[in-house]
Protein backbone atom coordinates (compact mmCIF):
# COMPACT_ATOMS: atom_id res chain seq x y z
CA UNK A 1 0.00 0.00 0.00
CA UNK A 2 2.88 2.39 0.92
CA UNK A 3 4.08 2.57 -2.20
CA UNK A 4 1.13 2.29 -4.25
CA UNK A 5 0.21 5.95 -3.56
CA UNK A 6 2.28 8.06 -6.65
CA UNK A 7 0.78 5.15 -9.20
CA UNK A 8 -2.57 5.67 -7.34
CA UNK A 9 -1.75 9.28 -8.11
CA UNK A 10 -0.11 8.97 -11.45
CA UNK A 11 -3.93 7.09 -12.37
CA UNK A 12 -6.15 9.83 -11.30
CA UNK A 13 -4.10 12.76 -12.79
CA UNK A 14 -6.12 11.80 -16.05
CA UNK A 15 -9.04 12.58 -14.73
CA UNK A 16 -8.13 15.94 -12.87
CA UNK A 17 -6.43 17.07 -16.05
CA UNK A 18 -9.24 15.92 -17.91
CA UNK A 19 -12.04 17.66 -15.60
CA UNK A 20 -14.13 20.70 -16.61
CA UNK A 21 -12.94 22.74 -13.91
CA UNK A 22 -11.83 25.99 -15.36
CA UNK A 23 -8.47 26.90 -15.86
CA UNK A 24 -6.74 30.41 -17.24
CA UNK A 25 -6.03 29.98 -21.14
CA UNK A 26 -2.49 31.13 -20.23
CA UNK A 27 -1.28 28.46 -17.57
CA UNK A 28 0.33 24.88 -18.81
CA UNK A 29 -1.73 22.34 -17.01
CA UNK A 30 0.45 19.91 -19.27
CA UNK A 31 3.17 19.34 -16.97
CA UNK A 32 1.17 19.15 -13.82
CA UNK A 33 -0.51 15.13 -13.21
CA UNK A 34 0.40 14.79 -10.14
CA UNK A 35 -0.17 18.76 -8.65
CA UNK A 36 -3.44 18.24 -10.29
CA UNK A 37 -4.21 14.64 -8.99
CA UNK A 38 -4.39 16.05 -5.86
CA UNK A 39 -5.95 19.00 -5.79
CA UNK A 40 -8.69 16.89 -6.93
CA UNK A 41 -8.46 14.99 -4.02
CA UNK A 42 -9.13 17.55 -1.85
CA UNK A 43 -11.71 16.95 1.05
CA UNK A 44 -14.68 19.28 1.88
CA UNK A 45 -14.86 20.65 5.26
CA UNK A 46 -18.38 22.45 6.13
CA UNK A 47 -18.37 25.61 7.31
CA UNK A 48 -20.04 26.16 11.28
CA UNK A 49 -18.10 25.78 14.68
CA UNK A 50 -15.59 23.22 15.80
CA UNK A 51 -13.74 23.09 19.39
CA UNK A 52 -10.30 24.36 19.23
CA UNK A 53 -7.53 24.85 22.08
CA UNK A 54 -7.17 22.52 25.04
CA UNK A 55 -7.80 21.97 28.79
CA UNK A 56 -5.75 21.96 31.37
CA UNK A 57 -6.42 18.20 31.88
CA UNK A 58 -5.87 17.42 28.42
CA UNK A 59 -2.39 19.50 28.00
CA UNK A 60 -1.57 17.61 31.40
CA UNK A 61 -2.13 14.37 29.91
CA UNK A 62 -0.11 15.42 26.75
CA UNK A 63 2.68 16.15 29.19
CA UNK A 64 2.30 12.84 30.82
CA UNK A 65 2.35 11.08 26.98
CA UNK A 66 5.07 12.39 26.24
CA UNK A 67 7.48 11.69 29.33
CA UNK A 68 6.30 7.82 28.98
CA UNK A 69 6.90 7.37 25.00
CA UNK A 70 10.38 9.27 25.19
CA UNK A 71 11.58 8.71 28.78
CA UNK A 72 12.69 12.53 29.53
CA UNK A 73 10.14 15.02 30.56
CA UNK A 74 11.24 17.74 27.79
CA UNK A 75 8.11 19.16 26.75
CA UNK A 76 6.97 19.86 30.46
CA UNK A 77 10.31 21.47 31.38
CA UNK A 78 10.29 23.26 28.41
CA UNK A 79 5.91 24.09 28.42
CA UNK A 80 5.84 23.56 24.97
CA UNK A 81 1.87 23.26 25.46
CA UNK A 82 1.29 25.61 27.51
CA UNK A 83 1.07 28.10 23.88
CA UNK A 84 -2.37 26.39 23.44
CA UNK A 85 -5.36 28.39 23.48
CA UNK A 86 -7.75 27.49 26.19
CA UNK A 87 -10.67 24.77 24.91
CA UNK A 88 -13.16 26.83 23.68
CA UNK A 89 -15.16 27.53 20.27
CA UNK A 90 -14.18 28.64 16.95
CA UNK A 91 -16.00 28.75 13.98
CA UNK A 92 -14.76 28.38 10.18
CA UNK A 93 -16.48 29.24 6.35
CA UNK A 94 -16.66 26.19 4.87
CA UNK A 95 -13.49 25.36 2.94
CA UNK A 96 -11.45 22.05 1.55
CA UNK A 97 -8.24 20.88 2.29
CA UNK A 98 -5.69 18.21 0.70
CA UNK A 99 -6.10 14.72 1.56
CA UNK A 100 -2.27 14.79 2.01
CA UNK A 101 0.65 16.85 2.61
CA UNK A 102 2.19 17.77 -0.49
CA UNK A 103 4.82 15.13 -2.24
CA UNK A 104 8.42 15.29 -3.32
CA UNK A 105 6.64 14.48 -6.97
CA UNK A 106 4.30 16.96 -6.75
CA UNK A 107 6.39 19.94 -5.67
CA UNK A 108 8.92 18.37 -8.14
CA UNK A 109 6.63 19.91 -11.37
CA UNK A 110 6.74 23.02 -9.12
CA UNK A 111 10.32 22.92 -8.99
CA UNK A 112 10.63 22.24 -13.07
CA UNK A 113 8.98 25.46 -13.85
CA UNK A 114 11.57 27.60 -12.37
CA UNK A 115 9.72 29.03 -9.51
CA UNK A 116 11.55 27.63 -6.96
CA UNK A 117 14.77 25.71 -6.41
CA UNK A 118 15.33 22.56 -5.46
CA UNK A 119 14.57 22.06 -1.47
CA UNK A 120 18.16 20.92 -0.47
CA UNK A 121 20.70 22.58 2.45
CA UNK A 122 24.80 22.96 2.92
CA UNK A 123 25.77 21.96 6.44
CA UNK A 124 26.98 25.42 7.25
CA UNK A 125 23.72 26.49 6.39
CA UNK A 126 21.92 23.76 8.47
CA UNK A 127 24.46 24.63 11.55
CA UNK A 128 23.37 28.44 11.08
CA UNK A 129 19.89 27.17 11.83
CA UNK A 130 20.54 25.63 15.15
CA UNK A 131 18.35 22.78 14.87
CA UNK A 132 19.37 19.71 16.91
CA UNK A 133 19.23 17.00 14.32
CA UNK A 134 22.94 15.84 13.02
CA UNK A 135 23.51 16.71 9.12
CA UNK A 136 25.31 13.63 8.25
CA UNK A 137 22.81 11.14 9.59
CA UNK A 138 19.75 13.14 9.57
CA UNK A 139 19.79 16.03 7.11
CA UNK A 140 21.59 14.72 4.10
CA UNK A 141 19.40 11.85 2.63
CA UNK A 142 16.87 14.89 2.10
CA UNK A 143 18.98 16.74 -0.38
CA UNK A 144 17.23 16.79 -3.50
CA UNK A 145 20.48 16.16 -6.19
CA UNK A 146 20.18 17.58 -10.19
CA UNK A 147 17.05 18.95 -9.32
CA UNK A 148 15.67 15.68 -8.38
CA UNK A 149 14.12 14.26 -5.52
CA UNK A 150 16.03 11.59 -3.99
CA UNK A 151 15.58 8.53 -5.02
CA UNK A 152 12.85 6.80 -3.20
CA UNK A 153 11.28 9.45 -1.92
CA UNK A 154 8.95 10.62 -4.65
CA UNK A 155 5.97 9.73 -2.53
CA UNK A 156 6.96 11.05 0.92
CA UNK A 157 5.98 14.75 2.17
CA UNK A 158 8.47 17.04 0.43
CA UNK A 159 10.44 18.92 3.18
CA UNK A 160 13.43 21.85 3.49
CA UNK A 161 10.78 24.13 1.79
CA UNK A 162 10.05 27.55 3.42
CA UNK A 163 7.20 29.22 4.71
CA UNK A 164 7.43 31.61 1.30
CA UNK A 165 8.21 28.37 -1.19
CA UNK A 166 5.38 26.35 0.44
CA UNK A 167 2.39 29.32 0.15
CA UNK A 168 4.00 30.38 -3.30
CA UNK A 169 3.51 26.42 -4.76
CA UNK A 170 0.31 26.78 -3.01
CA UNK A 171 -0.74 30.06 -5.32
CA UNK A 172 0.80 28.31 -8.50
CA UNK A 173 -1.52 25.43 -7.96
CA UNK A 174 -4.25 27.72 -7.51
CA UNK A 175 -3.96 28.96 -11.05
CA UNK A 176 -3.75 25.56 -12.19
CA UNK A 177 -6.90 24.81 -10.94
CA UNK A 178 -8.45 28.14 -12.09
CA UNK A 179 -9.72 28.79 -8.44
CA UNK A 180 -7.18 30.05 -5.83
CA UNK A 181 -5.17 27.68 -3.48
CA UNK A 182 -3.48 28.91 0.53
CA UNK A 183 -1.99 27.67 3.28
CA UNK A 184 -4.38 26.37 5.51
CA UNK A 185 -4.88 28.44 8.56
CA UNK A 186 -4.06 27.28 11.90
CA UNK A 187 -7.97 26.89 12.69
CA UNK A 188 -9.11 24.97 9.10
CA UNK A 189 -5.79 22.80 9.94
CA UNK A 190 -6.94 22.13 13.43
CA UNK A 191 -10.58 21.65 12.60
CA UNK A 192 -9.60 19.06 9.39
CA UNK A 193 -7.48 17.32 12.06
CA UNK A 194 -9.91 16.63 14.65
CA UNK A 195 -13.49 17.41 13.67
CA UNK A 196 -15.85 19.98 15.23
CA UNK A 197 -16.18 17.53 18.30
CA UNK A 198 -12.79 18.15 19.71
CA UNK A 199 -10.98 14.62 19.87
CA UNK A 200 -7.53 14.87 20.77
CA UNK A 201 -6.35 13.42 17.75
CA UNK A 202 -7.27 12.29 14.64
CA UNK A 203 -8.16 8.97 15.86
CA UNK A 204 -9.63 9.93 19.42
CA UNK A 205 -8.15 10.91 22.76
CA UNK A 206 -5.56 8.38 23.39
CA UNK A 207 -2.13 8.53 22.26
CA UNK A 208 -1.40 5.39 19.81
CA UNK A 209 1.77 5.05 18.25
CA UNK A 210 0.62 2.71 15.38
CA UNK A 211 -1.15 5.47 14.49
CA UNK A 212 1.22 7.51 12.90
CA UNK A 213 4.69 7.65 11.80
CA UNK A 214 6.58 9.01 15.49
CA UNK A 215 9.62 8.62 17.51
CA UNK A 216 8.33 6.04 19.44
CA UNK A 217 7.89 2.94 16.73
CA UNK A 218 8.67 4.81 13.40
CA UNK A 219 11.36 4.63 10.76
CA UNK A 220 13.26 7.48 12.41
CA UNK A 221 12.23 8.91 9.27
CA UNK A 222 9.54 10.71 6.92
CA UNK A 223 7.23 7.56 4.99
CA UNK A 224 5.08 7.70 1.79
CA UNK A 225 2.13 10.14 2.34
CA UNK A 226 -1.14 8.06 3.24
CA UNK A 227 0.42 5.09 5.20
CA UNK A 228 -2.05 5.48 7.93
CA UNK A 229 -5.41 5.08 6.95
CA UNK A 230 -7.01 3.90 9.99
CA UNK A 231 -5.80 7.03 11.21
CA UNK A 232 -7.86 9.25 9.30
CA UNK A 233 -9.57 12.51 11.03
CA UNK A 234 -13.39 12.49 11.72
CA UNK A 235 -13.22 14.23 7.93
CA UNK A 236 -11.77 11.85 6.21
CA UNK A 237 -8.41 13.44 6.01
CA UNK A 238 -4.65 11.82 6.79
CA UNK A 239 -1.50 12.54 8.30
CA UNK A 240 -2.88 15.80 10.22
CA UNK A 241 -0.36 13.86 13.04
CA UNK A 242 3.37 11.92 12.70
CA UNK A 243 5.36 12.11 9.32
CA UNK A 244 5.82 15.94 9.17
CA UNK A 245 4.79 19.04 11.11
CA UNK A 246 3.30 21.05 8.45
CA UNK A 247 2.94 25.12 7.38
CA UNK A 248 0.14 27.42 8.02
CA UNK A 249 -1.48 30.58 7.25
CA UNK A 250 -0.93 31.64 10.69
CA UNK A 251 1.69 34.17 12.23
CA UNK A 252 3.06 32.74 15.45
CA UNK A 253 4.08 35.35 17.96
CA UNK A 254 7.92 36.26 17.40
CA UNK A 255 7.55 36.96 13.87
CA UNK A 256 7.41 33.23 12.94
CA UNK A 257 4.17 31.24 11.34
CA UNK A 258 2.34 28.30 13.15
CA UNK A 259 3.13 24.79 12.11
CA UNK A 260 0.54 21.81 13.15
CA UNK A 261 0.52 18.61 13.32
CA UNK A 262 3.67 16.18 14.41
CA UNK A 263 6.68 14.82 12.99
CA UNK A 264 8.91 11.77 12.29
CA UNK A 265 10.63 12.19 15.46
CA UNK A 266 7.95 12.66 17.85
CA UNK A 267 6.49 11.31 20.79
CA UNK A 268 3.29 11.26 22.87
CA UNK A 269 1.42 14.58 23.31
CA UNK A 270 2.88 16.02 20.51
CA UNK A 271 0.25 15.95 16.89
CA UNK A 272 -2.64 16.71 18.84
CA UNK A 273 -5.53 18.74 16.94
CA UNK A 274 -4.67 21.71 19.93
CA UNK A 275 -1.05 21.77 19.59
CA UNK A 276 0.87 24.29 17.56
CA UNK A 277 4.41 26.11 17.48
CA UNK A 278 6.56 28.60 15.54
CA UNK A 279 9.16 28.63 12.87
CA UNK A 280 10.96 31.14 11.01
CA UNK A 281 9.33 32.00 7.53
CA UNK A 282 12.58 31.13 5.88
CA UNK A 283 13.65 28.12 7.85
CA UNK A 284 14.66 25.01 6.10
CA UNK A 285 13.63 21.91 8.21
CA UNK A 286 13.47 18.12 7.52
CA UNK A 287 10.40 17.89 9.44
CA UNK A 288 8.46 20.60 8.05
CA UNK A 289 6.01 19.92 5.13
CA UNK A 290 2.67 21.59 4.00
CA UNK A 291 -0.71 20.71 2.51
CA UNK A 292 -2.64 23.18 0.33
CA UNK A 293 -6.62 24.95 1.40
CA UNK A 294 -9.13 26.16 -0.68
């Protein structure tokens, strides 16, 4: 099933570039299958109220979670949940949002009309970032080479893309399509992630780490888009949690934009629908992917 996804994809590109949905006489849907595959794929959210933030009890919990899965007690020393708004209600327009975060193959067309470079990083400029995670061992493999993605990775979420290269293949899609394309906002990501009920996570209130792709029994590494279905959100929609955090709409206090979700390397409490943090608009992470909103 894992890597069954880009042929799945590859397959209904001939529809989507074969629908009736109106596109501008001067963009190239030509080169496009797989951009286009998936922004037919997009699921419909309905517009009305949804619970957002988190309790007390709930961030306690997430503290709790996370001590147990990684055996240190980082994220309570450090409050990362204690940004989280306070449970209450928020209420959306009704909007749709990708099925999936956005592929190595898909941003790859992006890449091959010139409008961005290929997401790779030098080691001095990964150092200059400060991020924890070792270049050699953990930073390399992501380098796309030639322009390329590397090999056998053409269906996993792209990553080292920035806040401005993410919302700008986001807008290019958009006129693909004929109808525009964003960033989802922090509140249609959270909503798409956990329903208007509240759950925790996608999948309901408990942690489960076969659930996503995490620190605690994953690959130590991103994994095709889509490789946990049974952990689909109350919409329909995957990998809101594990694999990769992924970009929003949203400014972040600090000058930075809100990222949701989870990633490869983390563990309990972490990927609920409440949590959120900050990065840097120009940032280049190997956790960091995005999904498109309309």
């Amino acid at each position: 099933m894992k890597r069954t996804l880009l042929f799945l994809a590859l397959s209904i590109a001939q529809v989507a570039c074969g629908s009736s949905t109106p596109t501008p006489a001067h963009v190239d849907t030509s080169n496009a299958p797989l951009s286009l595959a998936a922004d037919a794929r997009m699921i419909a959210i309905p517009a009305g109220k949804f619970v957002a933030g988190s309790t007390p009890e709930e961030r306690d919990q997430a503290y709790d979670d996370y001590r147990l899965t990684s055996g240190i007690d980082a994220a309570r020393e450090h409050k990362w949940f204690d940004v989280e708004i306070d449970r209450t209600h928020h209420q959306t327009a009704a909007y749709a949002i990708d099925l999936m975060p956005v592929t190595q193959a898909q941003y790859a067309e992006f890449v091959a009309t010139g409008s961005a470079v290929a997401p790779s990083i030098t080691e001095a400029a990964w150092k200059a970032q400060h991020f924890q995670q070792d270049f050699a061992t953990q930073v390399e493999r992501f380098n796309w080479k030639d322009g390329r993605p590397p090999a056998g990775r053409e269906d996993h979420p792209v990553v080292l893309v920035t806040w401005t290269e993410a919302n700008a293949y986001c807008k290019w899609r958009g006129e693909l399509a004929g109808t525009p394309r964003h960033l989802p906002t922090a509140d249609e990501y959270e909503k798409a992630a956990r329903g208007q009920d509240g759950i925790f996570y996608p999948w309901g209130n408990t942690f489960d780490p076969t659930k996503l792709n995490s620190g605690v029994s994953g690959p130590k590494d991103t994994e095709p888009v889509g490789s946990h279905l049974d952990a689909a959100s109350p919409y329909g929609v995957l990998d809101t949690a594990g694999n990769v955090f992924q970009w929003t709409s949203t400014p972040f206090p600090g000058d930075k934009m809100t990222v949701k979700g989870s990633a490869w390397e983390d563990f309990g409490g972490v990927g609920r629908g409440a949590s959120l943090h900050g990065r840097a608009r120009n940032v280049r992470h190997v956790i960091v992917g995005f999904r498109c909103a309309a």
